[in-house]
Protein backbone atom coordinates (compact mmCIF):
# COMPACT_ATOMS: atom_id res chain seq x y z
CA UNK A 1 -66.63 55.71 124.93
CA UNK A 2 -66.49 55.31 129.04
CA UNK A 3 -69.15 52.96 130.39
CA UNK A 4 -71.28 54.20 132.75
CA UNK A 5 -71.80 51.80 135.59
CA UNK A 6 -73.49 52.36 139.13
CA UNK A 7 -71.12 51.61 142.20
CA UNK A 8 -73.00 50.72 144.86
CA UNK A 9 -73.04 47.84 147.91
CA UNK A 10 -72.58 43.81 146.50
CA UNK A 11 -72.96 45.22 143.16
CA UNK A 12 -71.39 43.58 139.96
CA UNK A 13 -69.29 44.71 136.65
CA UNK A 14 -67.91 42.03 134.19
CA UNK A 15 -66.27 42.07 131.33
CA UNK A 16 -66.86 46.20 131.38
CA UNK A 17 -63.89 48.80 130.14
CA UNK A 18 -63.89 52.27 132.25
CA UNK A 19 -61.87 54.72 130.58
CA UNK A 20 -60.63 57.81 132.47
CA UNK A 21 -63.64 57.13 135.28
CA UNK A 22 -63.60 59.81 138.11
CA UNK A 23 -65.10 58.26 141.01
CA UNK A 24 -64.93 59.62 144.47
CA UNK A 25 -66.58 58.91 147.35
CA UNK A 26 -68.46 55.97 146.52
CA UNK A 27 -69.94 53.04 148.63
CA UNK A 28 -69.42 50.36 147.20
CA UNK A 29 -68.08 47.19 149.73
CA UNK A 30 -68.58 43.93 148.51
CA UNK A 31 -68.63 45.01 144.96
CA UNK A 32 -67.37 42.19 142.36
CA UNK A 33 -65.24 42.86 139.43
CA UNK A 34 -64.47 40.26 136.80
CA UNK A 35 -63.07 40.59 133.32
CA UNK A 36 -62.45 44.57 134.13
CA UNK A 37 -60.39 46.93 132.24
CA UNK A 38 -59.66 50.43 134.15
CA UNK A 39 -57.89 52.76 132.27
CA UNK A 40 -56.60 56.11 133.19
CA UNK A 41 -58.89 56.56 135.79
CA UNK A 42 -59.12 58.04 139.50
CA UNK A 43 -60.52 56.41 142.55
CA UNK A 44 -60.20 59.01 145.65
CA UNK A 45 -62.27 58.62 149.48
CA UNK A 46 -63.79 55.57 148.37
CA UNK A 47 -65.33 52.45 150.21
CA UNK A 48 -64.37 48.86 148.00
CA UNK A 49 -64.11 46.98 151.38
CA UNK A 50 -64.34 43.26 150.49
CA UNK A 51 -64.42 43.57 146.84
CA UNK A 52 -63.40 41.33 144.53
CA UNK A 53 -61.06 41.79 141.76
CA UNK A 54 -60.93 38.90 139.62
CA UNK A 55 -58.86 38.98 136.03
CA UNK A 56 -58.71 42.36 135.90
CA UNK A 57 -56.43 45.33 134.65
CA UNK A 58 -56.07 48.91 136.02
CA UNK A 59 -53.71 50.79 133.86
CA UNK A 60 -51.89 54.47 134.96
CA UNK A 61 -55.22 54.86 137.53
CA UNK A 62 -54.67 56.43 140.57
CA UNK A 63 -56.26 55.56 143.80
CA UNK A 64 -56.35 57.93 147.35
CA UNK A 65 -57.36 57.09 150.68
CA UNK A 66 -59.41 54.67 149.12
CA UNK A 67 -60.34 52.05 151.67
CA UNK A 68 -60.31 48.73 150.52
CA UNK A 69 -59.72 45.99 153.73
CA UNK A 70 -60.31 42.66 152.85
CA UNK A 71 -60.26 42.77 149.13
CA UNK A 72 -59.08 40.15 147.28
CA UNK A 73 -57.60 40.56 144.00
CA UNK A 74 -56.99 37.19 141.96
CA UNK A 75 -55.06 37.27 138.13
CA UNK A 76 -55.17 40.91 138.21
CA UNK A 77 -52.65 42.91 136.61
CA UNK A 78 -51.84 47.00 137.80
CA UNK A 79 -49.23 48.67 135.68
CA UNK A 80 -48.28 52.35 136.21
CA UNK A 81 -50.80 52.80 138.98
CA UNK A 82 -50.27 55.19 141.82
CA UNK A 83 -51.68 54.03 145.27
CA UNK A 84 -51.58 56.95 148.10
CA UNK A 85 -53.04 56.72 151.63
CA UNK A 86 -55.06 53.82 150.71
CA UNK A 87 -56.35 50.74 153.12
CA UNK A 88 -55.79 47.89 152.13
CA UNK A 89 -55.08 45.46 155.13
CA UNK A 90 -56.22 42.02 155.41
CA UNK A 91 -56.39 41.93 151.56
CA UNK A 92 -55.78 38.35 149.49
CA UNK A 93 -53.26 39.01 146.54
CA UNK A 94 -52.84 36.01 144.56
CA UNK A 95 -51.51 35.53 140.82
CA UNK A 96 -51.29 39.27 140.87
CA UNK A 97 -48.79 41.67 138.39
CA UNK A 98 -47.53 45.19 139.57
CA UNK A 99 -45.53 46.70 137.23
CA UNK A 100 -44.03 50.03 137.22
CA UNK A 101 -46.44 50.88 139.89
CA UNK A 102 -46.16 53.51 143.08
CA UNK A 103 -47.24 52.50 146.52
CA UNK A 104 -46.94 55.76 148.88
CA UNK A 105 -48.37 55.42 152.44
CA UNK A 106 -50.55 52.32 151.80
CA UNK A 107 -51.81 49.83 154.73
CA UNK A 108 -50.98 46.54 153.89
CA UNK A 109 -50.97 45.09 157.32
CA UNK A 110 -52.07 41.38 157.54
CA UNK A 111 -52.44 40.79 154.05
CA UNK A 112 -51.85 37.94 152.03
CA UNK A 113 -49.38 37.32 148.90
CA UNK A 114 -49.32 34.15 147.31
CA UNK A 115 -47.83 33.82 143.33
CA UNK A 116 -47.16 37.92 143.05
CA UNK A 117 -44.72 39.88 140.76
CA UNK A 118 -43.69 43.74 141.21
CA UNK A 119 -41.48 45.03 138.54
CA UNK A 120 -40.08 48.26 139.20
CA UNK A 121 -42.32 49.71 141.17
CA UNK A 122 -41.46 52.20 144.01
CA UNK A 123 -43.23 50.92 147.89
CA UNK A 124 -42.53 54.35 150.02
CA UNK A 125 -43.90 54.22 154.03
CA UNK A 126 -46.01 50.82 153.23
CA UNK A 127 -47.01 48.61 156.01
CA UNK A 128 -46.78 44.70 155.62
CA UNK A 129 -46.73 44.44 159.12
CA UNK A 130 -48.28 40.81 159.94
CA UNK A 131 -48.42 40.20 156.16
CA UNK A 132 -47.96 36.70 154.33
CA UNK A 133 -46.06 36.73 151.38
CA UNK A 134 -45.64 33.26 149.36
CA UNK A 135 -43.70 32.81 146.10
CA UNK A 136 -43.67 36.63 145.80
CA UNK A 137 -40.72 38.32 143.33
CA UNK A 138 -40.13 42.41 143.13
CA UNK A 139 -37.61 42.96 140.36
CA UNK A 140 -35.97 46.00 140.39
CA UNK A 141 -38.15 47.42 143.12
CA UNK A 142 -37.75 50.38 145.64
CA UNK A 143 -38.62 49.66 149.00
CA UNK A 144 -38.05 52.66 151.27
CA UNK A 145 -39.36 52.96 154.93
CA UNK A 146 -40.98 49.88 154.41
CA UNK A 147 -42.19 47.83 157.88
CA UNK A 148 -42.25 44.50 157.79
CA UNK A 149 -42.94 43.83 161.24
CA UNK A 150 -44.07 40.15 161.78
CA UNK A 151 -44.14 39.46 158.60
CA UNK A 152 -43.67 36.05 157.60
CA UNK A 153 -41.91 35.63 154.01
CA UNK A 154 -41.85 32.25 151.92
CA UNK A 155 -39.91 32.12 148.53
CA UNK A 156 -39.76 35.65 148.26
CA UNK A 157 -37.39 36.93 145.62
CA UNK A 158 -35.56 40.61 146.32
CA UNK A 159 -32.53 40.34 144.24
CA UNK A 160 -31.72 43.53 142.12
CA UNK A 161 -34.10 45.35 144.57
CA UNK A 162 -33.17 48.56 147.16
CA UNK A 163 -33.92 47.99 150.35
CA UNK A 164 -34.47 49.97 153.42
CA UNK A 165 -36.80 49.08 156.13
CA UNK A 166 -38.02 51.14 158.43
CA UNK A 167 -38.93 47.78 160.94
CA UNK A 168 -38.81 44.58 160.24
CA UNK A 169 -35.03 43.42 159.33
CA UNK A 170 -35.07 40.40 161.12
CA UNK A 171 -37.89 39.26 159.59
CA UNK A 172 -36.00 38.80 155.79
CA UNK A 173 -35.41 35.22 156.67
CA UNK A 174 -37.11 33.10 153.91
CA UNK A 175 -35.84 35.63 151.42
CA UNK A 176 -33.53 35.86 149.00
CA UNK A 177 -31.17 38.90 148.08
CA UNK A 178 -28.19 39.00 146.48
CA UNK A 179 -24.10 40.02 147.36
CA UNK A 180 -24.81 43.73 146.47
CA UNK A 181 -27.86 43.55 149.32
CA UNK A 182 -26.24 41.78 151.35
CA UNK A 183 -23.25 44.22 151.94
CA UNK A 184 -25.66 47.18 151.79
CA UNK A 185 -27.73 45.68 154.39
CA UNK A 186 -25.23 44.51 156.85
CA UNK A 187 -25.20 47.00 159.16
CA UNK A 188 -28.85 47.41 159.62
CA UNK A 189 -28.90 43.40 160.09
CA UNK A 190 -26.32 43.30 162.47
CA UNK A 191 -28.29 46.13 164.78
CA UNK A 192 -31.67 44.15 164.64
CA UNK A 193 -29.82 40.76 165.39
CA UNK A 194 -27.47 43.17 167.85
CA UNK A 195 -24.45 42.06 166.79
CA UNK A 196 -21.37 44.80 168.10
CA UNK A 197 -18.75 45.32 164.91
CA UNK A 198 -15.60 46.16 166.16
CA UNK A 199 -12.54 47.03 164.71
């Protein structure tokens, strides 16, 4: 049976399990979420700016144009989620689990990672431009057209993961890839460093 809860401005759910919740353009920034299982659910056109996500788990829930800026989402765990046209830019990810998870088109510009773990999941058009990722690992990941423009990376783990930026090469210093990257990256490297190959 689906709990029915009221999302509104600073409000509050803990230890509450939605199942299957349709929710669509709701107001509800500020809103704090502890202990919170979300399961098969869909979140489209709605306002979570500044919530708080706190030791929670959203499981095959989809999310569009939902517009969450500077959320922060702590011991949270998202596994086959789908996350289209959403806002999410100046969020706080820390101790944070994405697994099998699609990310299509979603602002992540100036956000935070610190302790996170994607595991094949698929990152299509996403913006860390200005993000800060810390400690972060994305095992067998996808990243295609992704921009990491000014983004600063710390202990970030991409090995076994496909990569193709659309901007941003330059900035996979701190990371770590692996011989198989490395030679399938090269030539996009070598243009954003512009270094002429020659034969």
């Amino acid at each position: 049976m689906t709990t029915q809860v009221v999302w509104e401005p600073d409000g509050e759910l803990d230890g509450v399990r939605l199942e299957a919740p349709q929710v669509g353009g709701v107001q509800a920034d500020g809103m704090r979420l502890m202990d919170v299982v979300i399961t098969s659910g869909t979140f489209t056109g709605s306002e979570l700016e500044g919530s708080a996500w706190r030791d929670c788990l959203l499981s095959t829930v989809r999310l569009v144009g939902v517009r969450a800026a500077r959320s922060r989402w702590d011991g949270t765990r998202v596994e086959e989620c789908s996350l289209a046209g959403c806002d999410l830019s100046a969020t706080a990810w820390r101790r944070v689990r994405l697994i099998g998870c699609l990310l299509d088109g979603v602002n992540l510009r100036r956000s935070t990672w610190q302790d996170v773990e994607l595991v094949d999941c698929r990152l299509r058009d996403v913006d860390l431009g200005g993000a800060r990722l810390s400690a972060v690992r994305m095992e067998r990941c996808r990243l295609d057209e992704v921009d990491l423009t000014q983004a600063q990376l710390t202990g970030v783990d991409l090995r076994g993961s496909h990569l193709r930026l659309a901007r941003g090469w330059e900035q996979l210093r701190g990371a770590v890839i692996d011989h198989v990257q490395l030679a399938d990256i090269a030539p996009a490297l070598a243009t954003a460093w512009g270094i002429r190959v020659e034969d």
